[in-house]
Protein backbone atom coordinates (compact mmCIF):
# COMPACT_ATOMS: atom_id res chain seq x y z
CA UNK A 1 -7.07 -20.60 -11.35
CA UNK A 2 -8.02 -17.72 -13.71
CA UNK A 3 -5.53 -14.32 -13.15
CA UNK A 4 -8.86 -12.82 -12.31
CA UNK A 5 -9.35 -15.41 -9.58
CA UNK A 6 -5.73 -15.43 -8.40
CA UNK A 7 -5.66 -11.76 -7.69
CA UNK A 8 -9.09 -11.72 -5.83
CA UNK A 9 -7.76 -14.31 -3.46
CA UNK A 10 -4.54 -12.57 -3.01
CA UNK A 11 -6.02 -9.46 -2.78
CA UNK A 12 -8.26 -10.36 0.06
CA UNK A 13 -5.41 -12.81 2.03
CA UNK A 14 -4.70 -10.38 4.18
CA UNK A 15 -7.99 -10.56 5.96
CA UNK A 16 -6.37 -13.92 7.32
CA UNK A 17 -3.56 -12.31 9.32
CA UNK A 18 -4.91 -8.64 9.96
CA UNK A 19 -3.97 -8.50 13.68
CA UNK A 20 -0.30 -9.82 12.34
CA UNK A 21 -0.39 -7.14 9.17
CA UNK A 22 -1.02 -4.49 12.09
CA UNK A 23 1.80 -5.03 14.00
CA UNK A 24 4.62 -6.14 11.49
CA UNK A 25 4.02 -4.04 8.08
CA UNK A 26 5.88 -0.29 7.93
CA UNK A 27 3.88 2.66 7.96
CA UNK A 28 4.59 5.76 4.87
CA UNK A 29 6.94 8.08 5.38
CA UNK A 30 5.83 11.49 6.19
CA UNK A 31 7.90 12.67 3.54
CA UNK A 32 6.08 10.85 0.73
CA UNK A 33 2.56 12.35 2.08
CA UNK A 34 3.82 15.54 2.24
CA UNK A 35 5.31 15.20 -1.32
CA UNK A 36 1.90 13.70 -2.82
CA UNK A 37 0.22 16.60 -1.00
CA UNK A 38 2.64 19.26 -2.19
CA UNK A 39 2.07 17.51 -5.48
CA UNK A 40 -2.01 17.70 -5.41
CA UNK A 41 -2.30 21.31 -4.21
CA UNK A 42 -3.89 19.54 -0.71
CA UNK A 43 -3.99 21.91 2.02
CA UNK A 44 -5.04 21.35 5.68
CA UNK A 45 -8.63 20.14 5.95
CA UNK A 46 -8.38 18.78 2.55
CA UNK A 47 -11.04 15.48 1.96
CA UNK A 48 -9.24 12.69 1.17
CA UNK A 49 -10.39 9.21 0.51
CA UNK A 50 -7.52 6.63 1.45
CA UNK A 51 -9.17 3.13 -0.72
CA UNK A 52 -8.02 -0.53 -0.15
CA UNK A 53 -6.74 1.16 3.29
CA UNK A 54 -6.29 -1.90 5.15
CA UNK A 55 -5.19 -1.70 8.77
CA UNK A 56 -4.61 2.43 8.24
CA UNK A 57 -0.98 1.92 7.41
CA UNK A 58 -1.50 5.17 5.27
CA UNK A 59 -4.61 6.48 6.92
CA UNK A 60 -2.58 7.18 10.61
CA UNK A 61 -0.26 9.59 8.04
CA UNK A 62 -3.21 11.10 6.35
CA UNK A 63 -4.62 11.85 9.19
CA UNK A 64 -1.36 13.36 11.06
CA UNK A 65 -0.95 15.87 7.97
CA UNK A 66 -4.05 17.52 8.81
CA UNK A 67 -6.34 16.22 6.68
CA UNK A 68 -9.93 15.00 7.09
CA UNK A 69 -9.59 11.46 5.68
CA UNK A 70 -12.02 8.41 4.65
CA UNK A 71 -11.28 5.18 4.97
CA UNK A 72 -12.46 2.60 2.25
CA UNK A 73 -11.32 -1.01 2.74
CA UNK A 74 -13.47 -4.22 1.95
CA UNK A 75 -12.49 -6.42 4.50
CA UNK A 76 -14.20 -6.25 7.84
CA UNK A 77 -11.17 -7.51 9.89
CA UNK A 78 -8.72 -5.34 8.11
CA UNK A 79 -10.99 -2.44 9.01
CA UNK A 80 -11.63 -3.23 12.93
CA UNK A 81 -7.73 -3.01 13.21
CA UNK A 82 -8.03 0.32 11.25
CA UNK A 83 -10.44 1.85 13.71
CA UNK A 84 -8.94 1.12 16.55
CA UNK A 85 -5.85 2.09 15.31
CA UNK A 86 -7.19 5.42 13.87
CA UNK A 87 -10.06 6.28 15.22
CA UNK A 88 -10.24 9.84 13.64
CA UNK A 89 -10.87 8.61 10.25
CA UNK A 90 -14.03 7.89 8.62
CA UNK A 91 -14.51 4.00 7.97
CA UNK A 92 -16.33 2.62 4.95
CA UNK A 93 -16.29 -1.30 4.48
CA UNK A 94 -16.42 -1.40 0.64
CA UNK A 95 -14.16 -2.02 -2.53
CA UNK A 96 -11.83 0.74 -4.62
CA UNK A 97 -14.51 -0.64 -7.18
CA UNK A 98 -17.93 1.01 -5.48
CA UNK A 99 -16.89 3.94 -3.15
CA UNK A 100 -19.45 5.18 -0.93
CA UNK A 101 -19.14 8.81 -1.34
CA UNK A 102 -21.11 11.08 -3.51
CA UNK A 103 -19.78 12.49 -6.29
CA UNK A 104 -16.72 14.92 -6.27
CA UNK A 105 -17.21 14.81 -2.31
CA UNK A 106 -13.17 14.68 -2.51
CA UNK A 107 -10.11 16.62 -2.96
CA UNK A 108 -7.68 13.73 -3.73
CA UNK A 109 -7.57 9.59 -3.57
CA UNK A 110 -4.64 8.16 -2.42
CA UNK A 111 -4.01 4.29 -2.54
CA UNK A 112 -1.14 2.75 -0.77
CA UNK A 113 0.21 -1.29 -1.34
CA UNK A 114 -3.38 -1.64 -3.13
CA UNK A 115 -3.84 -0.30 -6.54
CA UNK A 116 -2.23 -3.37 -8.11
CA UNK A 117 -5.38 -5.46 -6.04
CA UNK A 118 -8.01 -3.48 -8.14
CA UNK A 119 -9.86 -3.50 -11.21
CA UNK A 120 -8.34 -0.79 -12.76
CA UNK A 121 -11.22 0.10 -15.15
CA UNK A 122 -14.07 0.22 -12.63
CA UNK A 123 -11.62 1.80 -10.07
CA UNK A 124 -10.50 4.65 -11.70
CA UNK A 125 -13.63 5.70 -12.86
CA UNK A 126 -14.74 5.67 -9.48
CA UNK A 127 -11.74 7.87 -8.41
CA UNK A 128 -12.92 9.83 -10.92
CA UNK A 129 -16.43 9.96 -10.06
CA UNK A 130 -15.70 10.65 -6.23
CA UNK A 131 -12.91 14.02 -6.97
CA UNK A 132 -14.00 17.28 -6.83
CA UNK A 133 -12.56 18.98 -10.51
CA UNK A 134 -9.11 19.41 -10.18
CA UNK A 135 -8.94 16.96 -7.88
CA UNK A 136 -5.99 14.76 -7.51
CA UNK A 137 -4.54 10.69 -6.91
CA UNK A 138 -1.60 9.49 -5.19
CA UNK A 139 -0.22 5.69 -5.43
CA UNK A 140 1.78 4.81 -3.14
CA UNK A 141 4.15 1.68 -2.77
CA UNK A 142 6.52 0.60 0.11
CA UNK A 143 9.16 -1.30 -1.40
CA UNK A 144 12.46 -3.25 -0.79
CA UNK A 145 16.05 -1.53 -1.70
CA UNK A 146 18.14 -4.11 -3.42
CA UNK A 147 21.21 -1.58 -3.31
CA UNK A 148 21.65 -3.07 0.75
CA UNK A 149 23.56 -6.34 0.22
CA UNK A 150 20.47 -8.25 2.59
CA UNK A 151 17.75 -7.81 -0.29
CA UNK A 152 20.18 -8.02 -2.63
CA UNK A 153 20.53 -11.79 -1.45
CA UNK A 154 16.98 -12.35 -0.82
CA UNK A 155 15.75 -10.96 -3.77
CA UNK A 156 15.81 -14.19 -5.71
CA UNK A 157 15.05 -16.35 -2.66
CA UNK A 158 11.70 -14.23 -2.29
CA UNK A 159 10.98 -13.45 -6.13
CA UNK A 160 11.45 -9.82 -5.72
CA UNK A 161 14.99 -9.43 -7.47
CA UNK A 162 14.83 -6.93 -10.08
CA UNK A 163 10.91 -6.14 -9.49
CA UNK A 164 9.34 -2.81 -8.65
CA UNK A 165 5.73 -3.41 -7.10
CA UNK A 166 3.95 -1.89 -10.17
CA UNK A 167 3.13 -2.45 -14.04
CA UNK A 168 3.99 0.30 -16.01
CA UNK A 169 1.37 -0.21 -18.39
CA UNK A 170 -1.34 -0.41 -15.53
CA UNK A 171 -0.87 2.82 -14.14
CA UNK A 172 -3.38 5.47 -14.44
CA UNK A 173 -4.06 7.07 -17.79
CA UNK A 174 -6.85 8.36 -19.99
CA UNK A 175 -9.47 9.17 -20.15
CA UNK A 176 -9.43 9.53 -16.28
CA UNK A 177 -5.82 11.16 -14.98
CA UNK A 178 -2.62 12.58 -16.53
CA UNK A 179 0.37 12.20 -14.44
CA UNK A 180 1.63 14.93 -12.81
CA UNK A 181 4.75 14.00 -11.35
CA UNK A 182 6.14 10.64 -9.47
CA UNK A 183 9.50 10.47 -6.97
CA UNK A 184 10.98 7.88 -4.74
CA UNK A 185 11.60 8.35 -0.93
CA UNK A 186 14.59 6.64 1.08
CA UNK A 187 13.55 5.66 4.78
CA UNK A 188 15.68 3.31 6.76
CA UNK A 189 14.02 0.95 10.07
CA UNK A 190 15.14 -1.28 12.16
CA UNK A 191 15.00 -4.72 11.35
CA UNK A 192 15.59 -8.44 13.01
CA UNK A 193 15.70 -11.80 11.46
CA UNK A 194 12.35 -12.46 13.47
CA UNK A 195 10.71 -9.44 12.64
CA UNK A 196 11.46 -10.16 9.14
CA UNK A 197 10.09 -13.55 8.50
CA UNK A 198 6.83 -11.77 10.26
CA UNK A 199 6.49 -9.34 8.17
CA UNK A 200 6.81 -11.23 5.08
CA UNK A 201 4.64 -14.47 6.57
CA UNK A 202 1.96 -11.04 5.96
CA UNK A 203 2.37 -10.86 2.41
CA UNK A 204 0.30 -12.42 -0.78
CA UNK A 205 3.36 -14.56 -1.76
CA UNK A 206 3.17 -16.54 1.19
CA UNK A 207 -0.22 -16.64 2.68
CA UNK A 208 -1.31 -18.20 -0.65
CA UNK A 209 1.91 -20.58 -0.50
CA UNK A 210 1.77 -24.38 0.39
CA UNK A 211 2.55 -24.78 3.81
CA UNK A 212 5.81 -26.65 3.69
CA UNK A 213 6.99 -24.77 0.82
CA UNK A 214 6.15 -21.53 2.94
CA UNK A 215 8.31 -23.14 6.48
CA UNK A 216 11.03 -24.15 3.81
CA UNK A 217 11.54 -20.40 1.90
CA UNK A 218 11.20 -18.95 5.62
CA UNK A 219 13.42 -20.90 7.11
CA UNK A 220 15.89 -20.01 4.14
CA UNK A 221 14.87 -16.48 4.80
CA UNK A 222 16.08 -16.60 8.49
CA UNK A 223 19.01 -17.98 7.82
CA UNK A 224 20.01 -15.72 5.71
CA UNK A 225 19.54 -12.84 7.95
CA UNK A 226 20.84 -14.09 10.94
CA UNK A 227 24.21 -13.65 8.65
CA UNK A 228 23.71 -9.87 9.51
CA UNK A 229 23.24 -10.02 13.27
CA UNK A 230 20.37 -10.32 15.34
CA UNK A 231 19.49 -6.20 14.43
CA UNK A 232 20.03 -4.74 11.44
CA UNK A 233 19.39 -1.67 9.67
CA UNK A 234 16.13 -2.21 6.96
CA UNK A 235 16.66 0.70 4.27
CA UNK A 236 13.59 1.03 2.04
CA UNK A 237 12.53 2.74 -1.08
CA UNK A 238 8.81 4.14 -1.29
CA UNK A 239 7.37 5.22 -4.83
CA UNK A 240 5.01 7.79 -5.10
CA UNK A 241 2.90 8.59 -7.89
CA UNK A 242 0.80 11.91 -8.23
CA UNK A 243 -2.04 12.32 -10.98
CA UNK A 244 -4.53 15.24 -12.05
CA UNK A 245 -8.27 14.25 -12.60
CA UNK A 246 -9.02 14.89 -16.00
CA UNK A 247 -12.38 16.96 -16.13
């Protein structure tokens, strides 16, 4: 399977599992909204377009910041989740790639567990296309913390050890944004060794996986965390990135 290929079906996985994505993946700190808003100059009533939503794991935030937010997600079960779940939003089923909005309708973009699923070339130009001048982009990425001893050890089991969830080199650039500052929140949840194979039986790695090679890793996965009790605390590290539309 071409990369091309390989990222469209992982990219659009999720649709398999949305009721499951729902109720086992975190939400964003407020903290990181408020910093990407600080950040973009947003104030209350700003127009923001949140693209490759999902389920509204970013859009519920958006939305409880005060600002008057559009949904954009391509996949029609992903979205029925997201508008029942956050009814206040605007919801658009459609790609990052071909944004239904007219041009510079927006004050900022924000993208959250998604950016890394797009075509960056036809995305960002549509980002582009969609801001008002001035406007702004936030990425956004919920991500494990390898400093607690639990990821540490399932790091390597997983595939994660040592990763961040983004390419340098793929990050926004010219001739569409300049980066205008990027910082990394610390959040801490509960966690079981349950809730944790569900969350992560929600993820690319594994909904694409061969099925016994999927029960086996999971299995390991329990295991493992049932070394730290039946609850434990989940610390994890969220990266925010904030970028200026270049006019």
């Amino acid at each position: 399977m071409s990369d091309i290929r390989n990222r469209s079906a992982r990219a659009r996985s999720f649709e398999t599992v949305a009721t499951d994505y729902e109720r086992h993946r975190p939400e964003y700190p407020r903290e990181a909204i408020d910093w990407a808003g600080s950040e973009l100059g947003l104030g209350a009533g700003a127009r923001v377009v949140d693209v490759g939503a999902g389920t509204g794991k970013l859009t519920r935030g958006l939305v409880a910041a005060g600002f008057s937010v559009a949904a954009v997600e391509p996949g029609a079960a992903m979205l029925d989740e997201l508008r029942t779940a956050v009814p206040e939003a605007e919801a658009f089923e459609a790609p990052a790639e071909q944004i239904p909005l007219r041009d510079e309708s927006c004050d900022a973009v924000f993208a959250a567990q998604a950016f890394h699923w797009f075509n960056r070339e036809l995305a960002l130009a549509e980002f582009q296309r969609v801001l008002r001048p001035g406007g702004g982009l936030a990425l956004v990425w919920n991500w494990w913390d390898e400093r607690d001893p639990l990821q540490a050890e399932l790091g390597p089991v997983i595939g994660y050890a040592g990763h961040v969830p983004y390419r340098e080199e793929e990050l926004p650039g010219t001739p569409w944004f300049e980066e205008v500052g990027r910082t990394v929140v610390d959040a801490v949840t509960d966690s079981s060794p349950d809730a944790l194979v569900a969350m992560l039986s929600t993820t690319s790695r594994y909904l694409l996986e061969e099925p016994a090679e999927r029960e086996r890793s999971l299995r390991e996965v329990h295991a493992i965390a049932s070394r730290y009790g039946e609850q434990f605390a989940w610390p994890q590290l969220t990266y925010v990135f904030a970028y200026r539309r270049i006019d």
